[in-house]
Protein backbone atom coordinates (compact mmCIF):
# COMPACT_ATOMS: atom_id res chain seq x y z
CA UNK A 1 20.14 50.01 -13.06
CA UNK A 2 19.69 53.50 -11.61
CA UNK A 3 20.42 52.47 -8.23
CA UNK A 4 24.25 50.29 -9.64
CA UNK A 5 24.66 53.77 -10.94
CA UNK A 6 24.78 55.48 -8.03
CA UNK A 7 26.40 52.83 -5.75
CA UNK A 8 29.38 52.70 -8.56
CA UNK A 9 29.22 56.27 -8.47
CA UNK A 10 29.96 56.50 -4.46
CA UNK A 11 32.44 53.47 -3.73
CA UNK A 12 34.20 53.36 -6.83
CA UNK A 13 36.77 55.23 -8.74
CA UNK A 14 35.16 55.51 -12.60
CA UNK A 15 37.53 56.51 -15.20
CA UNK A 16 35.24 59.48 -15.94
CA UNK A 17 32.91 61.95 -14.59
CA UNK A 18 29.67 61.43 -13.82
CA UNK A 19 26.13 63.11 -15.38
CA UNK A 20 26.01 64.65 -12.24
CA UNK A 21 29.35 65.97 -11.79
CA UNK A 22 28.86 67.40 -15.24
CA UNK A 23 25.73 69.16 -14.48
CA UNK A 24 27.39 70.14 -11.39
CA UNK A 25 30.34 71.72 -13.24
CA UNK A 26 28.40 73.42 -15.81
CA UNK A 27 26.17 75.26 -12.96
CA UNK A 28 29.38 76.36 -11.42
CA UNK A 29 30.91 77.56 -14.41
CA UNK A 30 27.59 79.68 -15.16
CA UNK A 31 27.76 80.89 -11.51
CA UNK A 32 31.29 82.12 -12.24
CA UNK A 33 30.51 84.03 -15.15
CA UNK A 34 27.79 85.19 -13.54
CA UNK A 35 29.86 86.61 -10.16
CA UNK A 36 32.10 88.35 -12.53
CA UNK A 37 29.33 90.07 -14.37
CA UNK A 38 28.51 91.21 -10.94
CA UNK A 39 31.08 92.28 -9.66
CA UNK A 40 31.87 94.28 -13.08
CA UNK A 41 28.78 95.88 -12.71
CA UNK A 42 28.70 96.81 -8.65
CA UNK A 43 32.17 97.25 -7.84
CA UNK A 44 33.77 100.32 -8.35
CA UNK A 45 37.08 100.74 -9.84
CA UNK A 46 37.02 96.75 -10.77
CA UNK A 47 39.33 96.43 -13.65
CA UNK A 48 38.49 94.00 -16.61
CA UNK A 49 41.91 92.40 -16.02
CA UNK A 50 41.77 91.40 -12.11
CA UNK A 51 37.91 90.16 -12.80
CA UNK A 52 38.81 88.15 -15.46
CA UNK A 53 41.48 86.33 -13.77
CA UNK A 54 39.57 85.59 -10.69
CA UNK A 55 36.79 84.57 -12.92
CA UNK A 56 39.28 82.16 -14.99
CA UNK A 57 40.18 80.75 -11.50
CA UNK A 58 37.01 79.62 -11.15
CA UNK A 59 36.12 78.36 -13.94
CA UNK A 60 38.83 76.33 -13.78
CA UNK A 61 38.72 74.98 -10.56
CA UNK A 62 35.00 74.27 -11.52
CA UNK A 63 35.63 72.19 -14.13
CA UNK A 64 38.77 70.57 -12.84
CA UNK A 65 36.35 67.59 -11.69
CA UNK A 66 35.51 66.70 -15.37
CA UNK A 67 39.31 67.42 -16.40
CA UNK A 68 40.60 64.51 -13.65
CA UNK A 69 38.07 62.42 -14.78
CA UNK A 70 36.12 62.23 -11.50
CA UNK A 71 38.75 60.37 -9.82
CA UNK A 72 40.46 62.91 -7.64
CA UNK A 73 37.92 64.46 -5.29
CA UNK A 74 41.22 66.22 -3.14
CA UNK A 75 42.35 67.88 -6.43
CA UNK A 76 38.48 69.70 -6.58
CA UNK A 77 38.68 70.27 -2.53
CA UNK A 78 42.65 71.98 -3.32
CA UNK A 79 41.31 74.07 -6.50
CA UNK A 80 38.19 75.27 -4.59
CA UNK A 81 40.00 76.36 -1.14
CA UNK A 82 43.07 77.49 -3.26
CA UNK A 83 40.67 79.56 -5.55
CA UNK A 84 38.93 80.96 -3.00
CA UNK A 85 41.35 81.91 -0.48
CA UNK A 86 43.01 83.86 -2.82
CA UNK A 87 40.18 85.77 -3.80
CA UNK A 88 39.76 86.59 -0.32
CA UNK A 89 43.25 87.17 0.85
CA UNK A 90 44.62 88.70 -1.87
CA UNK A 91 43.97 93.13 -1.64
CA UNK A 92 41.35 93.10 -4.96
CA UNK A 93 38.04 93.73 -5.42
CA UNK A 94 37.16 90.46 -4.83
CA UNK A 95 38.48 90.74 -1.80
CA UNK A 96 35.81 93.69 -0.56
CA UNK A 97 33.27 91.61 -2.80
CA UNK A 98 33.88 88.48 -0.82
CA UNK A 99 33.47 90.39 2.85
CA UNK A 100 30.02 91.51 1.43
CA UNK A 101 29.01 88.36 0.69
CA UNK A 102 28.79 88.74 -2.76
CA UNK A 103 31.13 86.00 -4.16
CA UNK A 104 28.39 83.37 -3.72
CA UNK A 105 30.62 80.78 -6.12
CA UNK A 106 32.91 80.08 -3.27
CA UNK A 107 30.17 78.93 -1.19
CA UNK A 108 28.67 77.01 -3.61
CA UNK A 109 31.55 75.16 -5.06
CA UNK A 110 32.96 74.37 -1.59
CA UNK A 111 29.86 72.79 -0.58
CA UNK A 112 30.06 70.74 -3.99
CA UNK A 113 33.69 70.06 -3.40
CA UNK A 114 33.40 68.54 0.06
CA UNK A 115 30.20 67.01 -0.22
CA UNK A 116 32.44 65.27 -3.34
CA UNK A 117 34.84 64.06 -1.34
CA UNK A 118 32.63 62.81 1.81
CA UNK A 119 31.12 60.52 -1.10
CA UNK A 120 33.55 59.46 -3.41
CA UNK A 121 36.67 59.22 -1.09
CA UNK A 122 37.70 55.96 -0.94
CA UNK A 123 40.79 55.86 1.70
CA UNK A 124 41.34 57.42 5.33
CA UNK A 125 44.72 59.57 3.44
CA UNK A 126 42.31 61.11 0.81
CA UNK A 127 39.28 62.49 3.81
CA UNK A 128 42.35 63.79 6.08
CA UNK A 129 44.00 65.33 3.07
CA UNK A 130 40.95 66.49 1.77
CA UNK A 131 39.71 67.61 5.60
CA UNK A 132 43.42 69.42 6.04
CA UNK A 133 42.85 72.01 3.09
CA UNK A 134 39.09 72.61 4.41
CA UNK A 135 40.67 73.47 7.40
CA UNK A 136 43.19 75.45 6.58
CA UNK A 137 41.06 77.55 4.12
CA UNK A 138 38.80 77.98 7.04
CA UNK A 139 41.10 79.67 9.23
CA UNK A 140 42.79 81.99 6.46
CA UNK A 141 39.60 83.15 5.16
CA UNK A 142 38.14 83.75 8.47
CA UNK A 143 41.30 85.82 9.88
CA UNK A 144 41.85 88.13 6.54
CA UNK A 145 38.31 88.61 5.86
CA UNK A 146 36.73 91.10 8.58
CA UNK A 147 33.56 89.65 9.68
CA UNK A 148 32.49 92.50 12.02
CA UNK A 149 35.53 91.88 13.61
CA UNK A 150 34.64 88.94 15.17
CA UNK A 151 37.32 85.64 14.06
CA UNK A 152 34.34 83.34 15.52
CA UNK A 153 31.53 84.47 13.74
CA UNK A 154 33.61 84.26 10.62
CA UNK A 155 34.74 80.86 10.91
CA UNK A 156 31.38 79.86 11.21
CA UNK A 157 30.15 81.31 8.23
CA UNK A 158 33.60 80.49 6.47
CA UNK A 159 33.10 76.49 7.07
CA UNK A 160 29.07 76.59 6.91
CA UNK A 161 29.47 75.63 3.35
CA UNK A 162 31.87 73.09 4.05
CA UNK A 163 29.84 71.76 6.79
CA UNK A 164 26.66 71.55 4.49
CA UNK A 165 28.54 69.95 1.83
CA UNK A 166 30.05 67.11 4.25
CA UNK A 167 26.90 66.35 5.57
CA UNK A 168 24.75 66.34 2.13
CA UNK A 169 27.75 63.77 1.55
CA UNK A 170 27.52 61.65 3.98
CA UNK A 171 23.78 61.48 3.94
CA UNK A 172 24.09 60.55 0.19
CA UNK A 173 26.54 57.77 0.47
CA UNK A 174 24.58 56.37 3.84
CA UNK A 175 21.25 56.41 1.58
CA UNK A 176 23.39 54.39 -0.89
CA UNK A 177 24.95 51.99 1.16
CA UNK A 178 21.31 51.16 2.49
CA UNK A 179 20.35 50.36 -1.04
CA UNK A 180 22.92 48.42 -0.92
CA UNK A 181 22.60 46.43 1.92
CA UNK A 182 18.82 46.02 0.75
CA UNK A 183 20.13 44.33 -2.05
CA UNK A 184 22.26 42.09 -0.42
CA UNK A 185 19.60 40.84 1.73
CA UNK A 186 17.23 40.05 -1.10
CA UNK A 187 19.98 38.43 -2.91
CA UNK A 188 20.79 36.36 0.13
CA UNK A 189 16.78 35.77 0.77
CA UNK A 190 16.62 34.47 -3.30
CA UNK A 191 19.52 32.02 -2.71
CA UNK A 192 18.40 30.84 0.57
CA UNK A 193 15.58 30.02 -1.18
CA UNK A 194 16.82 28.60 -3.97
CA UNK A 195 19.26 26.15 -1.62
CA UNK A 196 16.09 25.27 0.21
CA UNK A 197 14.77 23.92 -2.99
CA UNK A 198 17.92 22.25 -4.04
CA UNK A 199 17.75 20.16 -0.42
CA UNK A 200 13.94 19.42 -0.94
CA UNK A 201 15.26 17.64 -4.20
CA UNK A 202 18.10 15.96 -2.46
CA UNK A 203 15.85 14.58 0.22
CA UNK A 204 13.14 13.63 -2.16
CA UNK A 205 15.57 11.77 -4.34
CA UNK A 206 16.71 10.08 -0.91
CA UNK A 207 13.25 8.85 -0.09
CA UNK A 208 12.71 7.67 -3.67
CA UNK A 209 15.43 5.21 -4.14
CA UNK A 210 14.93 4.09 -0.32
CA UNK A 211 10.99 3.92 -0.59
CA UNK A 212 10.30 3.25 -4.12
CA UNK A 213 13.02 0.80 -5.09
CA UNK A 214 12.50 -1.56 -2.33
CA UNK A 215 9.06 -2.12 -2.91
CA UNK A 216 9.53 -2.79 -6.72
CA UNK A 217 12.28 -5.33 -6.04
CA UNK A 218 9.75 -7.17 -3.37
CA UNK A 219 7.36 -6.82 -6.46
CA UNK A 220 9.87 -8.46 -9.03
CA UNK A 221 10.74 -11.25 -7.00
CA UNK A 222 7.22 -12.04 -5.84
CA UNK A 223 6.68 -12.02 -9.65
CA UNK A 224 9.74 -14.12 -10.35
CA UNK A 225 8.73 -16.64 -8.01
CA UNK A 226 5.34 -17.04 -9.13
CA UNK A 227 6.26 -17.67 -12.85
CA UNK A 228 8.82 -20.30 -11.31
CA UNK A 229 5.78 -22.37 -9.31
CA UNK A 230 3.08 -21.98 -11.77
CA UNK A 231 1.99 -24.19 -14.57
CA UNK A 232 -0.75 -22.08 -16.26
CA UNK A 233 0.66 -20.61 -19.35
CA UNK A 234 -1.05 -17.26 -19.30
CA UNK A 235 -0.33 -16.64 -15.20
CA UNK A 236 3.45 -17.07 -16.04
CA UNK A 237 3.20 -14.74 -18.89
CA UNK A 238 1.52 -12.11 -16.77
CA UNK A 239 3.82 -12.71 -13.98
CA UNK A 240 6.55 -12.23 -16.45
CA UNK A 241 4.81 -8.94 -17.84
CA UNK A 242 5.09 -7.94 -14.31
CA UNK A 243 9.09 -8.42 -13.41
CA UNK A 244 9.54 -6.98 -17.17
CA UNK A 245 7.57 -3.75 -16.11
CA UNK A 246 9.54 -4.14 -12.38
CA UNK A 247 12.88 -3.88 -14.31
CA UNK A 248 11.50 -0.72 -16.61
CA UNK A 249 10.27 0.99 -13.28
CA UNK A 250 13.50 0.68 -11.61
CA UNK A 251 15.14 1.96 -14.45
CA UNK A 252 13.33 4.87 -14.24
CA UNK A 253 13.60 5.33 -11.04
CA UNK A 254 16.91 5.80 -11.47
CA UNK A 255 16.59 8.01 -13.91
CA UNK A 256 14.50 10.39 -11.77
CA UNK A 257 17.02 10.13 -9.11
CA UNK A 258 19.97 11.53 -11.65
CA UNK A 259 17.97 14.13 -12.41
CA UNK A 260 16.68 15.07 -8.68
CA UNK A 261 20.80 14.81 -7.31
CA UNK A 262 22.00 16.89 -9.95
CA UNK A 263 22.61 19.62 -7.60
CA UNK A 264 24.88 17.35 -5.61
CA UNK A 265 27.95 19.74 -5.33
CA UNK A 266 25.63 21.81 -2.94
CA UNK A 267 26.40 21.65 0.87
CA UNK A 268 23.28 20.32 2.26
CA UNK A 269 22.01 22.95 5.11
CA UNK A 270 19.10 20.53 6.59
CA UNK A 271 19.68 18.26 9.25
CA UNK A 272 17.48 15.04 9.20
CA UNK A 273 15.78 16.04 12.62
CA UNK A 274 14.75 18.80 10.83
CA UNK A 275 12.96 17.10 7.77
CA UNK A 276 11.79 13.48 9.77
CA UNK A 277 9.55 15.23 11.77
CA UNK A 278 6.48 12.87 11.08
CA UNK A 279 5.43 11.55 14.68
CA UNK A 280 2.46 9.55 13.67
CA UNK A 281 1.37 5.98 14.13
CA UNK A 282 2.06 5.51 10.28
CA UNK A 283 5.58 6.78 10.76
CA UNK A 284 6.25 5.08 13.72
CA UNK A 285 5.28 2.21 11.82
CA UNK A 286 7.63 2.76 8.50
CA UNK A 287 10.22 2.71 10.97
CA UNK A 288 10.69 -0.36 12.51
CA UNK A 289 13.05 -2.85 11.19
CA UNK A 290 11.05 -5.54 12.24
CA UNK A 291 8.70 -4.81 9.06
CA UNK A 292 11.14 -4.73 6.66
CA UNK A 293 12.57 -8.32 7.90
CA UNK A 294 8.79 -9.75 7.78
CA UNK A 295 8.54 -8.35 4.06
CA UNK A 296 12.13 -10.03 2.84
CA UNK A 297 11.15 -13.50 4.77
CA UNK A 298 7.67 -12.92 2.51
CA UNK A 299 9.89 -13.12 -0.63
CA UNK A 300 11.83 -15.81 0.53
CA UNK A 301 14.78 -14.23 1.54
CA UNK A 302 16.65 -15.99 4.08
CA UNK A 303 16.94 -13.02 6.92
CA UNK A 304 18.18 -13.93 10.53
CA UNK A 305 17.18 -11.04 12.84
CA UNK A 306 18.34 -10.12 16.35
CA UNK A 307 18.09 -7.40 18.90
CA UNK A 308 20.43 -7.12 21.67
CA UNK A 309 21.56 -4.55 24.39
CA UNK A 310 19.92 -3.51 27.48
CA UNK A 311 19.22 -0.14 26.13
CA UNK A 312 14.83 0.94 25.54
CA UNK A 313 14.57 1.45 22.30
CA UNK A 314 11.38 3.40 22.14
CA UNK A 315 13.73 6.05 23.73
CA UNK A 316 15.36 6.56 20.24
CA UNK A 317 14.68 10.09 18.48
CA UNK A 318 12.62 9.62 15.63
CA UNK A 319 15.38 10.86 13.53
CA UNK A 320 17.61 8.11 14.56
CA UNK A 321 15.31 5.44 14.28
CA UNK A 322 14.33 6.50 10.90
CA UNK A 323 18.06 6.24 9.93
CA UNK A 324 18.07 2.81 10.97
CA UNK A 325 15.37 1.87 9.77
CA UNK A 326 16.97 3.11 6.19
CA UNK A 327 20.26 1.57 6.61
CA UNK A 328 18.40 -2.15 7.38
CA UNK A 329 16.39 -1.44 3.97
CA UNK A 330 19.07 -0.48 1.44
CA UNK A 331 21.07 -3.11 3.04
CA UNK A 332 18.27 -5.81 2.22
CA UNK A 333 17.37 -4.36 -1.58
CA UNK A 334 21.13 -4.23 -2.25
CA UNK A 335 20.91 -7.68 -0.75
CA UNK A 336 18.18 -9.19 -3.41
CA UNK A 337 19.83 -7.29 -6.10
CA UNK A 338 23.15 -8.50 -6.04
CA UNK A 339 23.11 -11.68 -4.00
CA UNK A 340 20.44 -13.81 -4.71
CA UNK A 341 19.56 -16.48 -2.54
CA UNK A 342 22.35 -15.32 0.00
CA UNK A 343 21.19 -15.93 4.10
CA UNK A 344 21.14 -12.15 5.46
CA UNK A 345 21.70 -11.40 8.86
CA UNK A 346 20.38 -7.73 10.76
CA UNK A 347 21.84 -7.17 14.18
CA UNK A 348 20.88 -4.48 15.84
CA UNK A 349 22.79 -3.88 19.36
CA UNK A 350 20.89 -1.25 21.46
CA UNK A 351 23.80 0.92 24.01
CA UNK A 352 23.29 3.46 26.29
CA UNK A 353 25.37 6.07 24.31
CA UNK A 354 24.78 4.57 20.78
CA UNK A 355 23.25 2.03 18.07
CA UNK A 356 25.11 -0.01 16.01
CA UNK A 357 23.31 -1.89 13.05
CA UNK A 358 25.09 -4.71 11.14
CA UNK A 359 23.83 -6.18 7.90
CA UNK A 360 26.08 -9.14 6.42
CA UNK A 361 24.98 -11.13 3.41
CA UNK A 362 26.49 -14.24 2.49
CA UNK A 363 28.11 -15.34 -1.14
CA UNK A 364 25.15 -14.87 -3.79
CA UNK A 365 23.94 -18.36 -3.97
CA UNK A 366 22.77 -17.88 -7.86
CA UNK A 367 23.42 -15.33 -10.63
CA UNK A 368 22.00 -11.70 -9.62
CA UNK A 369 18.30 -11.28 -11.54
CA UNK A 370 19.18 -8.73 -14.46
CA UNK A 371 15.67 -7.03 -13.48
CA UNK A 372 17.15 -5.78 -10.58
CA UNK A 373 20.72 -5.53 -10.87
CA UNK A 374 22.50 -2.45 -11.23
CA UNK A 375 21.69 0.99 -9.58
CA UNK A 376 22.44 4.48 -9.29
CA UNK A 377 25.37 4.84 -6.46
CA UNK A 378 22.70 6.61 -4.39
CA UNK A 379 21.30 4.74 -2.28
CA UNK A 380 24.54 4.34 0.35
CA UNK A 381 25.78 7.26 -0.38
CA UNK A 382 22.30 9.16 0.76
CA UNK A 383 22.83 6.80 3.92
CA UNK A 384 26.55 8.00 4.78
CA UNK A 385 25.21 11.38 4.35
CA UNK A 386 21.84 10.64 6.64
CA UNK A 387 24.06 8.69 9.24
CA UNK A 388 26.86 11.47 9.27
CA UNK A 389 24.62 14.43 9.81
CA UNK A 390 23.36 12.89 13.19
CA UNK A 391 27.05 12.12 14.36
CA UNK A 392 27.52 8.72 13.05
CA UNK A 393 29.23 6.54 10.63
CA UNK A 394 28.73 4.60 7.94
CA UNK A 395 30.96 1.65 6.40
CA UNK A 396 29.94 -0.46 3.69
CA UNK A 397 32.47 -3.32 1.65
CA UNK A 398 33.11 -6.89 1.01
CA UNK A 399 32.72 -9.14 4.14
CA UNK A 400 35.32 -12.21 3.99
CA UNK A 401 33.79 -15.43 2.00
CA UNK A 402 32.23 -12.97 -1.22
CA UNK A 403 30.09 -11.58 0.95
CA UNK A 404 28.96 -8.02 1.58
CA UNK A 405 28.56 -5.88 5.02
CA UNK A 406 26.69 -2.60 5.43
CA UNK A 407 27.66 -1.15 9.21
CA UNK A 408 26.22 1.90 11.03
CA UNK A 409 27.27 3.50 14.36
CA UNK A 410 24.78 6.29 15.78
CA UNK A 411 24.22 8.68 18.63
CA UNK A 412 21.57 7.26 20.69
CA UNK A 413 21.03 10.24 22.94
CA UNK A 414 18.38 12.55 21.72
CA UNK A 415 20.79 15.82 22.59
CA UNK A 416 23.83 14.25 20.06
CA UNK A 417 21.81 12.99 17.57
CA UNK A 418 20.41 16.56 17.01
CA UNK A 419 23.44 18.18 17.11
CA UNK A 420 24.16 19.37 13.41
């Protein structure tokens, strides 16, 4: 809270002063009243009259921070220079009291006045305004005050002060703006983070309805078909308990996978090379097509598989051929679900520069299974986004004769199919 404080304090324009300029203030005010005690009291001749006017001056240009409201920090630089150049121009005692060094309000309040606007000066027309009256009180103290004659030595004590005050400035708004960049990184490190987490979700939610779903629908159909080719009462009834707790588990799979995509608006930052990076003889394994083919013939679904294309396929990245390997299955589980009895057919055509996958099903040749119809809208939609991250594409819609076609077009070459 302290810290917003300060970094509202030196890039923004408040409508009023701050604690600090108001502790400021009052010091210089006391130091005012103080100067004019002293110069009453060690100055000879020094009428009350002249004294009290300079000393009104000053107070007045001291407080002039808190009258503006802390929003002018050129007004305070004018009122300071203004103040005291006429103090030391004009033929007074504070004139003689200034060339012995005795006026030490001027100092002070300069310092305060340009280390004001070096931190609270928000455009380059308020620092060269500001910088002009520095100057120019500068060079008219220095030439009517006699500084053992020398004009050199008193500019440099004349703009000392102002020097000081710039730099205590600038060193205050730097130490801010550090702060503030500190900020800014740990805010960027906490959403980083945070999107990180959101992705882990997304890709979870992914592997859930791709993983999960198609092994329940082998297990309802395997169910399904045992309660159809079995006579024994109680084995139907179990095999019937089974597609009944099938259906529930799909169900709540996708459930689960509403709740895990419902940061969806987020721009995913992952690419798939980046998350399939399991190179082991059991992901090798998940990954080939072949396996998911064997497991829908198992079932009884009607599957014609081919390979074509002169192309080695155990050159594919891993990423790749796990992205196949997805499109075949949601292509075969959408394939059980909705069209029953249908003949499937998996192509997959191996090019030099690419692979394309085709999975047509026929006309459903019975009435979809209600324990597995329905589902969540994720499965190809996880695909397109899978497929279009590696620099492919992804089609999916009714094939001619009530049928349905799921095709994929990807990179073959390890350097493109990494490419974000």
């Amino acid at each position: 809270m302290a810290e917003a404080a300060e970094v509202q304090e030196a890039g923004a324009e408040p409508g009023r002063a701050t604690k600090t300029q108001v502790v400021g203030v009052a010091c210089l005010v006391a130091l005012a009243l103080g100067t004019g005690a002293f110069c009453l009291a060690i100055m000879a001749g020094a009428g009350v009259g002249e004294v009290a006017a300079g000393v009104a001056a000053m107070v007045l240009a001291s407080a002039l921070p808190v009258i503006a409201g802390g929003r002018r920090p050129v007004a305070g630089v004018v009122a300071v220079a203004a103040v005291g150049g006429g103090l030391a121009a004009a033929d007074t005692v504070w004139r003689d009291l200034t060339a012995a060094g005795g006026v030490l309000w001027v100092p002070l309040a300069l310092a305060v006045a340009s280390g004001t606007l070096a931190l609270r000066a928000h455009r380059p027309a308020q620092a060269a305004a500001g910088g002009a009256v520095l100057t120019a009180y500068v060079v008219t103290v220095a030439a009517a005050v006699p500084f053992d004659g020398s004009l050199a030595l008193g500019m440099l004590d004349t703009a000392s002060p102002v020097f000081g005050g710039v730099a205590a400035g600038l060193a205050r708004r730097l130490a801010l703006a550090r702060r503030e960049r500190l900020r800014h990184v740990q805010r960027e490190r906490a959403l980083l983070a945070e999107r990180t987490r959101v992705e882990e979700r997304r890709r979870l939610a992914a592997e859930m309805h791709d993983t999960v779903s198609h092994r329940i629908s082998l297990m309802v159909l395997q169910a399904g078909a045992l309660s159809a080719g079995t006579s024994d009462p109680q084995v139907r009834a179990a095999a019937d308990e089974i597609r009944t707790a099938g259906s529930k588990a799909i169900d709540e799979v996708r459930s689960i996978v509403g709740v895990l995509h419902e940061d969806r608006a987020a721009e995913p930052t992952e690419h798939p090379a980046a998350v399939d990076t399991d190179t082991s003889t059991a992901a090798e394994t998940a990954s080939d097509p072949a396996a998911l083919v064997a497991e829908a013939r198992g079932v009884g679904q009607p599957v014609e598989f081919t390979v074509t294309g002169g192309a080695d396929a155990s050159a594919t990245p891993a990423h790749t051929a796990r992205a196949v390997y997805r499109v075949v299955q949601e292509a075969l589980t959408n394939a059980r679900k909705h069209a029953p009895g249908a003949e499937v057919v998996v192509a997959l055509r191996y090019r030099e520069d690419a692979i394309a996958v085709d999975i047509t099903n026929a006309a459903p040749a019975a009435a979809p299974d209600p324990a597995l119809s329905g589902g969540s809208g994720a499965g190809l939609e996880g695909l397109r986004h899978r497929v279009e991250l590696l620099g492919g594409t992804l089609n999916a819609g009714p094939a001619p004769g009530g049928g349905f076609r799921v095709g994929a077009l990807l990179p073959a070459g390890a350097e493109r199919a990494q490419a974000p």
